[in-house]
C-alpha atoms as a PDB file:
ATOM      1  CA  UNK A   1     -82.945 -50.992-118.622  1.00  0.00           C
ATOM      2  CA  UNK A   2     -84.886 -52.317-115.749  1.00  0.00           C
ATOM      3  CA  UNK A   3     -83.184 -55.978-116.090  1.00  0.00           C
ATOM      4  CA  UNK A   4     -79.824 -54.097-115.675  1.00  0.00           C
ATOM      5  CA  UNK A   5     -81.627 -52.119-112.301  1.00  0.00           C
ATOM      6  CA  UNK A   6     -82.838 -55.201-111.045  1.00  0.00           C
ATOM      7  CA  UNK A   7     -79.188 -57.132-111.294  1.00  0.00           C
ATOM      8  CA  UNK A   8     -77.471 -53.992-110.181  1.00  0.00           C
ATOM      9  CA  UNK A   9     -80.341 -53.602-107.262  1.00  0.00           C
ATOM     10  CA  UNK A  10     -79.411 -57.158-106.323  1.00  0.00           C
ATOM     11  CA  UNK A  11     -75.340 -57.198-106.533  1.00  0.00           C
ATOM     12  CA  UNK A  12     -75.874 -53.896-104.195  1.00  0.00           C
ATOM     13  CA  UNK A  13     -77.839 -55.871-101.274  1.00  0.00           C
ATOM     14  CA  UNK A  14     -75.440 -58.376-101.386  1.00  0.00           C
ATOM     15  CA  UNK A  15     -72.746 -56.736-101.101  1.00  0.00           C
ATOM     16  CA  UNK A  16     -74.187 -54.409 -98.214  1.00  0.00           C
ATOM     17  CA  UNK A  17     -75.316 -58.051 -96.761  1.00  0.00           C
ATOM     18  CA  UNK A  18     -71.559 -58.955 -97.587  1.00  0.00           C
ATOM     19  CA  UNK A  19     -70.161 -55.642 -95.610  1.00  0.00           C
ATOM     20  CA  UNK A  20     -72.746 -56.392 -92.621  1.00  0.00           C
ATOM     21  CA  UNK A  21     -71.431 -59.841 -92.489  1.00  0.00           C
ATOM     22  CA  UNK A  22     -67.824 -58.901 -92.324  1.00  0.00           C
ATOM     23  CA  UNK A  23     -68.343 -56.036 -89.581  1.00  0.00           C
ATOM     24  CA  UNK A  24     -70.476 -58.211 -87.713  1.00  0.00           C
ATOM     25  CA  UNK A  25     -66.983 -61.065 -88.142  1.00  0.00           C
ATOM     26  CA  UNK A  26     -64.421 -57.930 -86.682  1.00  0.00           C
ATOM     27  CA  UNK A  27     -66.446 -57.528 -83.686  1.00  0.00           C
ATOM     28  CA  UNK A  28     -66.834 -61.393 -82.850  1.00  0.00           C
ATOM     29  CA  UNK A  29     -63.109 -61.342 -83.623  1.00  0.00           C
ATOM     30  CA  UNK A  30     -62.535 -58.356 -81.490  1.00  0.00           C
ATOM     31  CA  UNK A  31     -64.822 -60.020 -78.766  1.00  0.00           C
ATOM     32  CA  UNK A  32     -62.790 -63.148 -78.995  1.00  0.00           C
ATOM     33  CA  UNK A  33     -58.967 -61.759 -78.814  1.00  0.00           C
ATOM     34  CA  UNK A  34     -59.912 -59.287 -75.605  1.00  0.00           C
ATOM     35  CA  UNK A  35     -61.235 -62.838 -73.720  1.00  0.00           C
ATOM     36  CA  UNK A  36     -58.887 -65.111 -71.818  1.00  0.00           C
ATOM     37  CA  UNK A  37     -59.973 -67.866 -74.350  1.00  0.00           C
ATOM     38  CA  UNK A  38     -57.990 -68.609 -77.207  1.00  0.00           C
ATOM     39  CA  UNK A  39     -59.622 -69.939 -80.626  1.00  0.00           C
ATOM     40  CA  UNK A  40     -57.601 -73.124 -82.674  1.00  0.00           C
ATOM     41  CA  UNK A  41     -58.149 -74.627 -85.755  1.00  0.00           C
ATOM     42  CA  UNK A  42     -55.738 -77.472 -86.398  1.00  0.00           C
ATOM     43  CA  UNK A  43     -55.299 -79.865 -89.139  1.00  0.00           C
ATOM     44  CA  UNK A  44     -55.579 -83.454 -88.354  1.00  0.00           C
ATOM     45  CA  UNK A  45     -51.760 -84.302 -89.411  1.00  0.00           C
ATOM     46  CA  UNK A  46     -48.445 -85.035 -87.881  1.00  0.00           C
ATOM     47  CA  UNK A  47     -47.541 -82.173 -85.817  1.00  0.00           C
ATOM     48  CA  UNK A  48     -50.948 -81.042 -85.435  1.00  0.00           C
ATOM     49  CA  UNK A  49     -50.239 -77.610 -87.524  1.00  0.00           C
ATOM     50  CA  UNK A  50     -52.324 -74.809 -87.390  1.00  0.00           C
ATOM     51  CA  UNK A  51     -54.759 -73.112 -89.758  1.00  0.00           C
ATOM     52  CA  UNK A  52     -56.188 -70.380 -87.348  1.00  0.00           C
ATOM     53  CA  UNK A  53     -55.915 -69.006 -83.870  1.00  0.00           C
ATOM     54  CA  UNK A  54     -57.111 -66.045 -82.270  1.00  0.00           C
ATOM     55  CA  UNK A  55     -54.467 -63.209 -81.754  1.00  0.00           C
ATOM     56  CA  UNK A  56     -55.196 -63.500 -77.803  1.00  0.00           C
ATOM     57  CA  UNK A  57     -52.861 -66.227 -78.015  1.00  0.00           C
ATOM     58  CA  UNK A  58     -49.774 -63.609 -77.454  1.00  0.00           C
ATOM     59  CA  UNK A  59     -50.901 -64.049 -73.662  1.00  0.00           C
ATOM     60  CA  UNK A  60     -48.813 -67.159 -73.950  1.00  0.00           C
ATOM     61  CA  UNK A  61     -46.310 -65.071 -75.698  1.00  0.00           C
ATOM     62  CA  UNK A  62     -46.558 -66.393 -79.300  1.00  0.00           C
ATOM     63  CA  UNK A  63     -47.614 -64.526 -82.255  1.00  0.00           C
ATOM     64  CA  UNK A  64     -50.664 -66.049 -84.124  1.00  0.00           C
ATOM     65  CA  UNK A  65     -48.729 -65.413 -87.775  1.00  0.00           C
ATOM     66  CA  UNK A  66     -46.087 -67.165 -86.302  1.00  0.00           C
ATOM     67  CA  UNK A  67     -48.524 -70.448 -85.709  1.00  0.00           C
ATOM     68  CA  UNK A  68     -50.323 -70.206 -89.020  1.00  0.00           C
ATOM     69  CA  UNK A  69     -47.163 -70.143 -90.872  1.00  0.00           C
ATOM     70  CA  UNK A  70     -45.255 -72.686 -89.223  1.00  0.00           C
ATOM     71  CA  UNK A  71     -42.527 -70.339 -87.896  1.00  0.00           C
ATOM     72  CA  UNK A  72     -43.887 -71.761 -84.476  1.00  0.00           C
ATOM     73  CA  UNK A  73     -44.961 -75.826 -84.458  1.00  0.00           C
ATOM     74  CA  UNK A  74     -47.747 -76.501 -82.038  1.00  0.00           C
ATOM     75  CA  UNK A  75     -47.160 -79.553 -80.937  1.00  0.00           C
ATOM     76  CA  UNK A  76     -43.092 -77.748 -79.647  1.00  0.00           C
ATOM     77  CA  UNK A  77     -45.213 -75.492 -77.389  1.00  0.00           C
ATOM     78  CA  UNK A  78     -47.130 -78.875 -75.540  1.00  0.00           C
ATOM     79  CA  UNK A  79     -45.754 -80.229 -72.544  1.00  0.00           C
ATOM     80  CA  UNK A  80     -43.908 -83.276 -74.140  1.00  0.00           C
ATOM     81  CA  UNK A  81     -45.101 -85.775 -71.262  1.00  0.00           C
ATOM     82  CA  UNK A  82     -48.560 -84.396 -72.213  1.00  0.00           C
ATOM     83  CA  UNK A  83     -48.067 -85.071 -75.977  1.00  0.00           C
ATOM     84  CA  UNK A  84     -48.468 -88.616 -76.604  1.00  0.00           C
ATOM     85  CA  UNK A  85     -51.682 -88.492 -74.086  1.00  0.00           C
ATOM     86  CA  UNK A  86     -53.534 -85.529 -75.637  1.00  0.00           C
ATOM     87  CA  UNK A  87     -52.792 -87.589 -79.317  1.00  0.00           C
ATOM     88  CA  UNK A  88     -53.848 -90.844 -77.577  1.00  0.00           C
ATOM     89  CA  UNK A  89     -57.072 -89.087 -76.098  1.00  0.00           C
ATOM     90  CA  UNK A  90     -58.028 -87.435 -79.764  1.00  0.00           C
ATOM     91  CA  UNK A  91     -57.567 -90.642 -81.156  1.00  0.00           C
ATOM     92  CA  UNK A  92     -60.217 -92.340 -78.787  1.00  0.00           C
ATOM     93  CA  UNK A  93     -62.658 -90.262 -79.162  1.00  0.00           C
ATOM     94  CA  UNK A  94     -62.843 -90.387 -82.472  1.00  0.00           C
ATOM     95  CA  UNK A  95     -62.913 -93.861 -82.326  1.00  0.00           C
ATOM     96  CA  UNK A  96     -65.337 -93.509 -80.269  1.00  0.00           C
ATOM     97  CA  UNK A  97     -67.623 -91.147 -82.491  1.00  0.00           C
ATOM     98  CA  UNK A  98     -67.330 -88.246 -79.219  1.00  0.00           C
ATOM     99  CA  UNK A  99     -67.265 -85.426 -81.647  1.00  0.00           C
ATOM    100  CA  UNK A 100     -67.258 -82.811 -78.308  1.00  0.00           C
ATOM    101  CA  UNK A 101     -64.462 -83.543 -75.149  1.00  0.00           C
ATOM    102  CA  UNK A 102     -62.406 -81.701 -72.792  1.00  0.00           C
ATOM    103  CA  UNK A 103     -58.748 -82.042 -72.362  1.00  0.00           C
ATOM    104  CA  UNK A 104     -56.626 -80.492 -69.955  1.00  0.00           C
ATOM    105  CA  UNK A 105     -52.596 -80.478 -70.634  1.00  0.00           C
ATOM    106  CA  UNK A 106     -49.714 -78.166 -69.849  1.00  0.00           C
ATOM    107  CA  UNK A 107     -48.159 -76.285 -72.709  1.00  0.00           C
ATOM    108  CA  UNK A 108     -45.278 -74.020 -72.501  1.00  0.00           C
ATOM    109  CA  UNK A 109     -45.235 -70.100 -72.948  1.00  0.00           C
ATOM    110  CA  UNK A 110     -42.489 -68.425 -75.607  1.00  0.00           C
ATOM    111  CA  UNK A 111     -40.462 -67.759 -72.340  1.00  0.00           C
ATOM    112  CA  UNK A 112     -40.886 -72.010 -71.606  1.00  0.00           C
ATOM    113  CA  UNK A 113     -42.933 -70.989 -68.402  1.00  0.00           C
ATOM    114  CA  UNK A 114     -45.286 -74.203 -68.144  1.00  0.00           C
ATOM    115  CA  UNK A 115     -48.612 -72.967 -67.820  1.00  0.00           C
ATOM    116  CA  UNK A 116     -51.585 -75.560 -67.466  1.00  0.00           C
ATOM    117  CA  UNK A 117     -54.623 -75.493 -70.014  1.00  0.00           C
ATOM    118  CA  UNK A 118     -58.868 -76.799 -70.495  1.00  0.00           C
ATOM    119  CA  UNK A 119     -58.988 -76.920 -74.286  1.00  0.00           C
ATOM    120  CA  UNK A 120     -63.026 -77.502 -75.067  1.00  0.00           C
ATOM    121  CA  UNK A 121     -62.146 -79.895 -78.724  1.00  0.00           C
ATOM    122  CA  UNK A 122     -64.291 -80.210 -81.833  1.00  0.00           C
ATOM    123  CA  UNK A 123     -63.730 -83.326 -84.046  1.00  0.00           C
ATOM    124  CA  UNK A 124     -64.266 -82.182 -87.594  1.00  0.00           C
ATOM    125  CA  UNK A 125     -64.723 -84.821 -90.087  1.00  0.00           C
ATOM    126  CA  UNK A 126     -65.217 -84.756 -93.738  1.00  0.00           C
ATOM    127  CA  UNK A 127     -67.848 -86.466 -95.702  1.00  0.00           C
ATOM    128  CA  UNK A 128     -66.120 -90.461 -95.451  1.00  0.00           C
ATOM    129  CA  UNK A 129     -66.113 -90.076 -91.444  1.00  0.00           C
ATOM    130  CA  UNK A 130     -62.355 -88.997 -91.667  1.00  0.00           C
ATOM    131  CA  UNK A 131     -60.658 -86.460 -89.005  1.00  0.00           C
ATOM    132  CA  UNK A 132     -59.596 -83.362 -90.990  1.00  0.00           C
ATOM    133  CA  UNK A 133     -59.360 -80.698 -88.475  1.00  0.00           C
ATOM    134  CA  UNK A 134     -59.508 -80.070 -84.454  1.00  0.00           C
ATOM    135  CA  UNK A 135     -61.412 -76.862 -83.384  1.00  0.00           C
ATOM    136  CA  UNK A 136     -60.653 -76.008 -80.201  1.00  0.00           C
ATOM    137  CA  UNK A 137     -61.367 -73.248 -77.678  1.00  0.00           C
ATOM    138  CA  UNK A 138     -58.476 -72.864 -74.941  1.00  0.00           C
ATOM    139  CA  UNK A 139     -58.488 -71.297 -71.154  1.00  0.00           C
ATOM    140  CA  UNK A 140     -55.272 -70.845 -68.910  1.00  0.00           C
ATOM    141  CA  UNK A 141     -56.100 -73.103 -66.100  1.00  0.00           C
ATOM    142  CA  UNK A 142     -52.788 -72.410 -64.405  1.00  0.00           C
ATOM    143  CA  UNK A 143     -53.989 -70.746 -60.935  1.00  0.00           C
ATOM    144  CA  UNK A 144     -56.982 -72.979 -60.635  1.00  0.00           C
ATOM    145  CA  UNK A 145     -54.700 -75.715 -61.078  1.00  0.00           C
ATOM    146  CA  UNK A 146     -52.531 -74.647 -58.358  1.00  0.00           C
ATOM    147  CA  UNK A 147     -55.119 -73.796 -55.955  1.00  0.00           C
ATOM    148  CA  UNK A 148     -56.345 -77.396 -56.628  1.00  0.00           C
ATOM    149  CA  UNK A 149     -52.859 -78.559 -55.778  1.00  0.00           C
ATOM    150  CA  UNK A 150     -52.472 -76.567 -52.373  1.00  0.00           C
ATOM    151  CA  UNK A 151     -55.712 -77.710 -51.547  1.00  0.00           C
ATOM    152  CA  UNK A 152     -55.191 -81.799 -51.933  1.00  0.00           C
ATOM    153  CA  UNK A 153     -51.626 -81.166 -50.006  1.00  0.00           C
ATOM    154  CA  UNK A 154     -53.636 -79.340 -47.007  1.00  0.00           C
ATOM    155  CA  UNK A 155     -56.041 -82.175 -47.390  1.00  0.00           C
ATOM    156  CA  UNK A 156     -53.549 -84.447 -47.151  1.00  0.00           C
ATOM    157  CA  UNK A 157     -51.860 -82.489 -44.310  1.00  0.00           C
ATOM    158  CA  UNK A 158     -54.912 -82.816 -42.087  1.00  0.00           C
ATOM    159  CA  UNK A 159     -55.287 -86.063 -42.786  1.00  0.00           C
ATOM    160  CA  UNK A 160     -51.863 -87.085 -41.699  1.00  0.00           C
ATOM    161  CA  UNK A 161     -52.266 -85.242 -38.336  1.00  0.00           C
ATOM    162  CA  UNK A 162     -55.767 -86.775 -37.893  1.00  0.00           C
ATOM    163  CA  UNK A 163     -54.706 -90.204 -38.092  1.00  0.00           C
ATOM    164  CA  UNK A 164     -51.091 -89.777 -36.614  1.00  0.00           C
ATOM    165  CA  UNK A 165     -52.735 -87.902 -33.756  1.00  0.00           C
ATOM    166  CA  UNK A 166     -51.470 -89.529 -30.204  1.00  0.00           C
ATOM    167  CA  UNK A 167     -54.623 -87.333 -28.674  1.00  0.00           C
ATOM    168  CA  UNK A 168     -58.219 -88.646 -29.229  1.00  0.00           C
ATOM    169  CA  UNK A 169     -60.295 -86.817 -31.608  1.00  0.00           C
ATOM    170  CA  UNK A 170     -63.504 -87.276 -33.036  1.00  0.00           C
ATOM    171  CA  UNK A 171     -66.008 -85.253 -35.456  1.00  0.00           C
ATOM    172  CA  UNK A 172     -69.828 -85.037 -34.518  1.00  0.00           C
ATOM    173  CA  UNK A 173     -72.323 -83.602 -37.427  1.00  0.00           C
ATOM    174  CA  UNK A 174     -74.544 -80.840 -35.882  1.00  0.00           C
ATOM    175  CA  UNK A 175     -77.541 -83.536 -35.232  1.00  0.00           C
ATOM    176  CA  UNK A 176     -74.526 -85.193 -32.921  1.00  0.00           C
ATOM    177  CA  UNK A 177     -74.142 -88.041 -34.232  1.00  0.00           C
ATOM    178  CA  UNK A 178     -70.538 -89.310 -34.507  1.00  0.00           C
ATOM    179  CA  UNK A 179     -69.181 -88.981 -37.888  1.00  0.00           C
ATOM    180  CA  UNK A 180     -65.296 -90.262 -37.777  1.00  0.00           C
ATOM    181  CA  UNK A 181     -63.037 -90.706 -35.022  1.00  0.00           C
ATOM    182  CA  UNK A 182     -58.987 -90.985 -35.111  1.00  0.00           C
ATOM    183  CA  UNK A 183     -57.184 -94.346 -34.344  1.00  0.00           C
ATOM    184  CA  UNK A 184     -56.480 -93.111 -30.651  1.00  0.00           C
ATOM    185  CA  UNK A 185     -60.295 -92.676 -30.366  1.00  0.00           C
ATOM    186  CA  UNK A 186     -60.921 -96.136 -31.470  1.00  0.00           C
ATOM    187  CA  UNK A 187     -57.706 -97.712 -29.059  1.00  0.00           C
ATOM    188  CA  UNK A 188     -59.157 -95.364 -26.272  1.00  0.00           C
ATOM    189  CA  UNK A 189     -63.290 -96.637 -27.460  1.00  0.00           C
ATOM    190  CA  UNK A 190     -62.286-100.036 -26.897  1.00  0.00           C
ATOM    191  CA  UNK A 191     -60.345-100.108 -24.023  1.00  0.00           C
ATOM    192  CA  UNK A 192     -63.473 -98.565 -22.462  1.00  0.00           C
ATOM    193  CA  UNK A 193     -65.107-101.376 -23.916  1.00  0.00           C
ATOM    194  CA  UNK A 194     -62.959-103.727 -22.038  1.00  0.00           C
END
């Protein structure tokens, strides 16, 4: 009798440690698909096919069944001039022995909006040093990216006029020291000179 209690005693506490374990799994899970990042687990093979990704990934349009079960390929969704790059980049860093990188591509919504990406990549290896799987955790990048790219063309922009400038201008830090001057400052500068 009291062997049976004890093994009975002992399957019960592990499978309320079980139970615990799994609740404590839906809420990460349920944290996870209600943040803008999107969990991956790929198989290192052609086509890159997946094993697991968050549901959150329908903010791209796709549903996550329709990854894991092929019904969607991953590597269709990528930007194809980002393809051969991201594969490239994997590649070296394995080579490498960088187990931990940062990509950023462009991949393509179900509706084939192009939307830009930062995937945060795990190398997984198995015991002989060989790439089995990618982990990866993914953001949408999209408006960063374009606030990045309005702000290099006003950069640009300013640039132009401050070098194409007929009128002499110059920029003092606030000790007044001269910091940069246009091309008409420098013609007018050394005509003064002369």
């Amino acid at each position: 009798g009291l062997v049976v209690s004890r093994d009975a005693l002992r399957r019960l506490r592990a499978e309320q440690e079980l139970l615990g374990a799994l609740a404590d799994l839906e809420k990460l899970e349920s944290f996870i698909n209600r943040s803008p990042a999107v969990v991956f687990l790929w198989r290192a093979e052609p086509g890159w096919p997946v094993e697991f990704v968050s549901e959150n990934i329908n903010q791209f349009g796709y549903e996550a069944s329709d990854l894991m079960n092929g019904r969607v390929i991953w590597v269709n969704t990528l930007h194809p001039e980002d393809l051969p790059g991201l594969e490239a980049a994997v590649e070296k860093k394995r080579e490498e022995g960088q187990r931990e990188f940062s990509l950023t591509y462009r991949l393509y919504t179900a509706d084939r909006e192009t939307r830009w990406v930062e995937a945060r990549i795990l190398l997984i290896n198995d015991g002989r040093g060989r790439l089995h799987h990618v982990q990866g955790i993914m953001l949408d990048i999209t408006e960063r990216q374009r606030m990045e790219t309005a702000l290099q063309a006003e950069q640009q922009r300013y640039q132009s006029l401050f070098t194409h400038a007929g009128a002499c201008i110059t920029y003092n830090d606030r000790a007044g020291c001269l910091q940069m001057l246009n091309p008409a400052a420098c013609q007018q500068l050394q005509r003064n000179e002369t």
